[in-house]
Protein backbone atom coordinates (compact mmCIF):
# COMPACT_ATOMS: atom_id res chain seq x y z
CA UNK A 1 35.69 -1.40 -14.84
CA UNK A 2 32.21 -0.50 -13.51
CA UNK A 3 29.06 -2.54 -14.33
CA UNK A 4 25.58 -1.24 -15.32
CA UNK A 5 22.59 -0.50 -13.27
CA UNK A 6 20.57 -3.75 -14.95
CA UNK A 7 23.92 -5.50 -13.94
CA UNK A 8 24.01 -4.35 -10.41
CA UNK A 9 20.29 -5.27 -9.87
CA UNK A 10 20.05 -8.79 -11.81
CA UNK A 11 20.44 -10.79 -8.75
CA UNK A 12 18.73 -8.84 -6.30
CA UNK A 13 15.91 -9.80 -4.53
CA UNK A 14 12.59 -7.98 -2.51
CA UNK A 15 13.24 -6.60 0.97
CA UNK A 16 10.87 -8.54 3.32
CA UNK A 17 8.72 -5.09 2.88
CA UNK A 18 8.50 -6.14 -0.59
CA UNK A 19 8.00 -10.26 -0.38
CA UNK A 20 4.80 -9.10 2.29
CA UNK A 21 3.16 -7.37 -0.39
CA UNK A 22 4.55 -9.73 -2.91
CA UNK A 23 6.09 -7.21 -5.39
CA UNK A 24 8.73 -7.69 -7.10
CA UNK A 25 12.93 -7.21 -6.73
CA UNK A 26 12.44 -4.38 -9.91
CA UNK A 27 9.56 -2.61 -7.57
CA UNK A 28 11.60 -3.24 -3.72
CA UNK A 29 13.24 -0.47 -1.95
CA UNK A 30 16.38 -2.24 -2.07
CA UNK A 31 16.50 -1.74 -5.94
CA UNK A 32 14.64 1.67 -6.35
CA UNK A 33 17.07 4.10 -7.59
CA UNK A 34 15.92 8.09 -7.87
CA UNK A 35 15.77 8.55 -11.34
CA UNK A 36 13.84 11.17 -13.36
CA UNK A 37 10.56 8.98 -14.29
CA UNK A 38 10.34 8.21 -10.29
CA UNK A 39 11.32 10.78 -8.08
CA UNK A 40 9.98 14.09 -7.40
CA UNK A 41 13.01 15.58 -5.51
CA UNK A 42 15.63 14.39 -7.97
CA UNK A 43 13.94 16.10 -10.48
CA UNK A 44 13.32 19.11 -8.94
CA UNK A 45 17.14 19.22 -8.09
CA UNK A 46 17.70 18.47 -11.51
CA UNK A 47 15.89 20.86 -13.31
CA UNK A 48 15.80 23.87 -10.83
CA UNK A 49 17.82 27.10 -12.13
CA UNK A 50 20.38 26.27 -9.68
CA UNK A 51 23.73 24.16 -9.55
CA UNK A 52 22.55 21.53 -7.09
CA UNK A 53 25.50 20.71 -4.57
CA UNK A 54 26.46 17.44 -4.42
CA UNK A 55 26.32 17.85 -0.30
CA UNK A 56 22.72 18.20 -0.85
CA UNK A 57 22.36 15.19 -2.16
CA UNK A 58 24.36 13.38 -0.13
CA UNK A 59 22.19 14.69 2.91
CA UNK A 60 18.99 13.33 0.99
CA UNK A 61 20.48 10.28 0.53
CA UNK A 62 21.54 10.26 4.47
CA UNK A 63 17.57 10.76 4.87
CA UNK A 64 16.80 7.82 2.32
CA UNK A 65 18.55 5.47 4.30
CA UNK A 66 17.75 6.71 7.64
CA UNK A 67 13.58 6.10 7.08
CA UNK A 68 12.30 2.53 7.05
CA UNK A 69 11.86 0.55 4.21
CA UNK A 70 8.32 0.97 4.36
CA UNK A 71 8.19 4.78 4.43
CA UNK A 72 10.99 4.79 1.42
CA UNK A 73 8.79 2.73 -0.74
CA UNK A 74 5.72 4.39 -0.15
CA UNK A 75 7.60 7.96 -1.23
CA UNK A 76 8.43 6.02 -4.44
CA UNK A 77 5.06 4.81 -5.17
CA UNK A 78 3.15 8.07 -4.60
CA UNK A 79 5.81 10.18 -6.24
CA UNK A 80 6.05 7.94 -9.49
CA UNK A 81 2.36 8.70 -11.27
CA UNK A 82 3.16 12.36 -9.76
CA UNK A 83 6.11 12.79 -11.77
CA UNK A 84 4.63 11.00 -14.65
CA UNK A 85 2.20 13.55 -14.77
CA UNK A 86 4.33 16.82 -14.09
CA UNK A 87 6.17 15.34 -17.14
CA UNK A 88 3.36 15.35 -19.95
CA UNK A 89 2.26 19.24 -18.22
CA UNK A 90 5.51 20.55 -18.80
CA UNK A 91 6.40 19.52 -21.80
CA UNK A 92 9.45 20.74 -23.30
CA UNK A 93 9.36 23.31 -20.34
CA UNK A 94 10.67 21.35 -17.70
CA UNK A 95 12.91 23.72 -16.22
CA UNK A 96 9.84 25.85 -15.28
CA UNK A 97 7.98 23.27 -13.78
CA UNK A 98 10.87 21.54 -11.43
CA UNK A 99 12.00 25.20 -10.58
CA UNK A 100 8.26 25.63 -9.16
CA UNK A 101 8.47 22.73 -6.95
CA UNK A 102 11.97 23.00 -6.22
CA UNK A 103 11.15 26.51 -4.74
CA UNK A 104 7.78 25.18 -3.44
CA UNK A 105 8.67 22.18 -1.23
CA UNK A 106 12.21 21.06 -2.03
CA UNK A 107 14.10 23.69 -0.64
CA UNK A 108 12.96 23.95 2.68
CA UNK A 109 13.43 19.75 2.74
CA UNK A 110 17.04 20.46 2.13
CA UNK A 111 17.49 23.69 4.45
CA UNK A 112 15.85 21.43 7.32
CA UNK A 113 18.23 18.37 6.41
CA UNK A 114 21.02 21.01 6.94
CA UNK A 115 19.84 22.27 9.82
CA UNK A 116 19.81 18.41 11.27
CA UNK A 117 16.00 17.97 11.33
CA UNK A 118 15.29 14.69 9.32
CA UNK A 119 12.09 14.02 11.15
CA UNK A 120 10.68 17.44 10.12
CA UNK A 121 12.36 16.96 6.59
CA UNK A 122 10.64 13.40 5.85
CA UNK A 123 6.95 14.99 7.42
CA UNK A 124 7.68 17.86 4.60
CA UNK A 125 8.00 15.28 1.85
CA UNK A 126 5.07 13.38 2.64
CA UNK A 127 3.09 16.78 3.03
CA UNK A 128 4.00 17.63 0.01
CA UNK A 129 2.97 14.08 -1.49
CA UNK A 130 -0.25 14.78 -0.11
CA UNK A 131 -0.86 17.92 -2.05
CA UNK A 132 0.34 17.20 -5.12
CA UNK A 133 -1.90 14.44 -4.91
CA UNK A 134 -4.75 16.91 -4.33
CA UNK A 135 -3.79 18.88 -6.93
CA UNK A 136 -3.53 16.07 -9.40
CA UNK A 137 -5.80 13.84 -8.01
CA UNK A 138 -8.35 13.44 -10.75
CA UNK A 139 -5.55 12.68 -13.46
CA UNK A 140 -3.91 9.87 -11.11
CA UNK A 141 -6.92 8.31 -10.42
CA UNK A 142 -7.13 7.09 -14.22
């Protein structure tokens, strides 16, 4: 019998990353989980028009595990007010939006990941953290 998420987490505590900057176990690396209120890839791989393929995945998760701790958290804390905000745009059209930046930045992430260039792949994600910041700067700022 499997357990829950909350289950699997209870216990956990912050990766020395974490205890540094004294945040908490819920906000660590170690317990961050892509989900659709955090992550700007997963939904964009969620949402796009097409089946995503579970090898895709896996090879982002490969690239998750292969950066630091340090660089993994940061990706969570930019993306999070990112994806917050993509959220109330959309609307009930969420399809449209994801399939934008799926097209935009994610697909070239995952083509590179294929092609066996995670350093190039992980500079794309953060370039593309750095525009949509631009581009939504003002709102995140609040």
């Amino acid at each position: 019998m499997g357990i829950t998420i909350e289950q699997y987490l209870k216990d956990r505590e912050a990766c020395p990353v974490c205890d540094t900057h004294g945040d908490t176990a819920e906000r660590c690396v170690t317990a961050l989980l892509s989900r659709e209120d955090n992550c700007l890839i997963y939904n964009a791989i969620l949402y796009n028009t097409d089946p995503y393929d579970n090898a895709d995945v896996l090879l982002l998760q490969n690239l998750r595990s292969s950066n630091s701790e340090r660089k993994v958290l940061e990706y969570y804390y930019r993306s999070d007010p990112i994806v917050k905000h993509i959220k109330i745009l959309a609307g009930h059209d969420q399809n449209k939006f994801w399939q934008y930046y799926y097209e935009k930045y994610v697909y070239e992430i995952v083509q590179l990941l294929k092609a066996g260039d995670t350093s190039t792949a992980s500079d794309k994600i953060f370039k593309m953290l750095d525009e949509l910041e631009a581009e939504h700067g003002s709102v995140l700022q609040q």
